[in-house]
Protein backbone atom coordinates (compact mmCIF):
# COMPACT_ATOMS: atom_id res chain seq x y z
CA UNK A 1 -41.89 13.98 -17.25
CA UNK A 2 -38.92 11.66 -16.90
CA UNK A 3 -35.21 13.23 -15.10
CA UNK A 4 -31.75 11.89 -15.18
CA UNK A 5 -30.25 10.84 -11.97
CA UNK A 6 -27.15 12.69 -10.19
CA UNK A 7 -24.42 12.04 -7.81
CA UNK A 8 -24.32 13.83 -4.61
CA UNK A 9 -20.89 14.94 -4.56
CA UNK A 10 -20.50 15.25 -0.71
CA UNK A 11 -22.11 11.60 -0.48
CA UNK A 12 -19.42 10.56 -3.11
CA UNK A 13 -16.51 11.92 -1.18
CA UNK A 14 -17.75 9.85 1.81
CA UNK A 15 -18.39 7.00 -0.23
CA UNK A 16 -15.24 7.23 -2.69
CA UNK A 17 -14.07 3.23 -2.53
CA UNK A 18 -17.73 2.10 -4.01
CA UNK A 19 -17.13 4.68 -6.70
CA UNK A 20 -13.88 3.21 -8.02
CA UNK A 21 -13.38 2.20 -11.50
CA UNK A 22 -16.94 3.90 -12.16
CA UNK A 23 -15.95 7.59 -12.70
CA UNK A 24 -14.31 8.39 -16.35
CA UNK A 25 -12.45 11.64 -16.78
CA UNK A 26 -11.35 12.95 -20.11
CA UNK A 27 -11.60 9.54 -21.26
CA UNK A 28 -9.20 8.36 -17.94
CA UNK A 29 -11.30 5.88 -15.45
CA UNK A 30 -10.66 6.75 -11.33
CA UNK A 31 -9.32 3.63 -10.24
CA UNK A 32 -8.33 4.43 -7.09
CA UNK A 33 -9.69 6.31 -4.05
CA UNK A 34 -7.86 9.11 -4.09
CA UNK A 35 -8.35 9.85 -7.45
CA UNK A 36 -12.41 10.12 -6.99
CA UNK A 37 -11.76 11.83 -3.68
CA UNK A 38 -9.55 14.73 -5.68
CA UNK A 39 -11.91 14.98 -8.30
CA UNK A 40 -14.90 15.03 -6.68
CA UNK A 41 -13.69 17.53 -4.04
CA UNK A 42 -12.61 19.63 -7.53
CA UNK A 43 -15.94 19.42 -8.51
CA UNK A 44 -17.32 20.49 -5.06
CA UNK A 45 -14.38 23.44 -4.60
CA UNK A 46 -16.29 24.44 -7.87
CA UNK A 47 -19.38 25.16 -6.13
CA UNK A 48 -20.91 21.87 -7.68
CA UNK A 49 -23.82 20.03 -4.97
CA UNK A 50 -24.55 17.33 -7.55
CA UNK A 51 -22.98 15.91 -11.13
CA UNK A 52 -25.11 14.62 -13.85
CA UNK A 53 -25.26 10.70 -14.02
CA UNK A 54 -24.67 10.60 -18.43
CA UNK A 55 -25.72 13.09 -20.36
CA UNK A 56 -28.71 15.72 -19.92
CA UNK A 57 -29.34 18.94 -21.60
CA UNK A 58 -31.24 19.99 -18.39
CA UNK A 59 -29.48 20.15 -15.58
CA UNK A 60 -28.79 22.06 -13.01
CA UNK A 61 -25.49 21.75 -10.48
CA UNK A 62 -26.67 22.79 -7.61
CA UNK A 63 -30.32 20.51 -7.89
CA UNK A 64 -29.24 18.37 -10.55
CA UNK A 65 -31.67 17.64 -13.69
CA UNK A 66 -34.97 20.33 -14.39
CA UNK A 67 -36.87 17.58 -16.33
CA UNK A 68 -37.30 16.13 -19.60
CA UNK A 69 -41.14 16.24 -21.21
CA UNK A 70 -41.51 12.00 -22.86
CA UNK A 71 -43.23 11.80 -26.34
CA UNK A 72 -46.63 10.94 -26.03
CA UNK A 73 -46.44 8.58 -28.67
CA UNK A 74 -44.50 6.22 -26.73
């Protein structure tokens, strides 16, 4: 079983300047702090715990990705 990491959105509010220039937005980049601040308190006014790191098919907001079964052939 393989799973996608997350980002703890609470953890990311604290921790907003390390996040900089590494969150992308309808194709806009946060380049400052109080851009990731607003969005991820957005995301967390949403009800949202954690936020999907890429993409996954999988996942859940509140725990963050269920699980992916890997091909046995690899």
């Amino acid at each position: 079983m393989k799973y996608h990491m997350c980002l703890d959105v609470s953890g990311g509010i604290k921790n907003a300047k390390m996040l900089k220039g590494n969150i992308t937005v309808d194709g806009k980049t946060l380049d400052t702090v109080a851009e990731v601040k607003a969005f991820l308190r957005e995301q967390h006014a949403m009800g949202r715990r954690v936020l999907p790191i890429g993409d996954c098919d999988n996942f859940d907001y509140q725990t963050g990705c269920k699980g992916h079964e890997e091909d046995k052939e690899k």
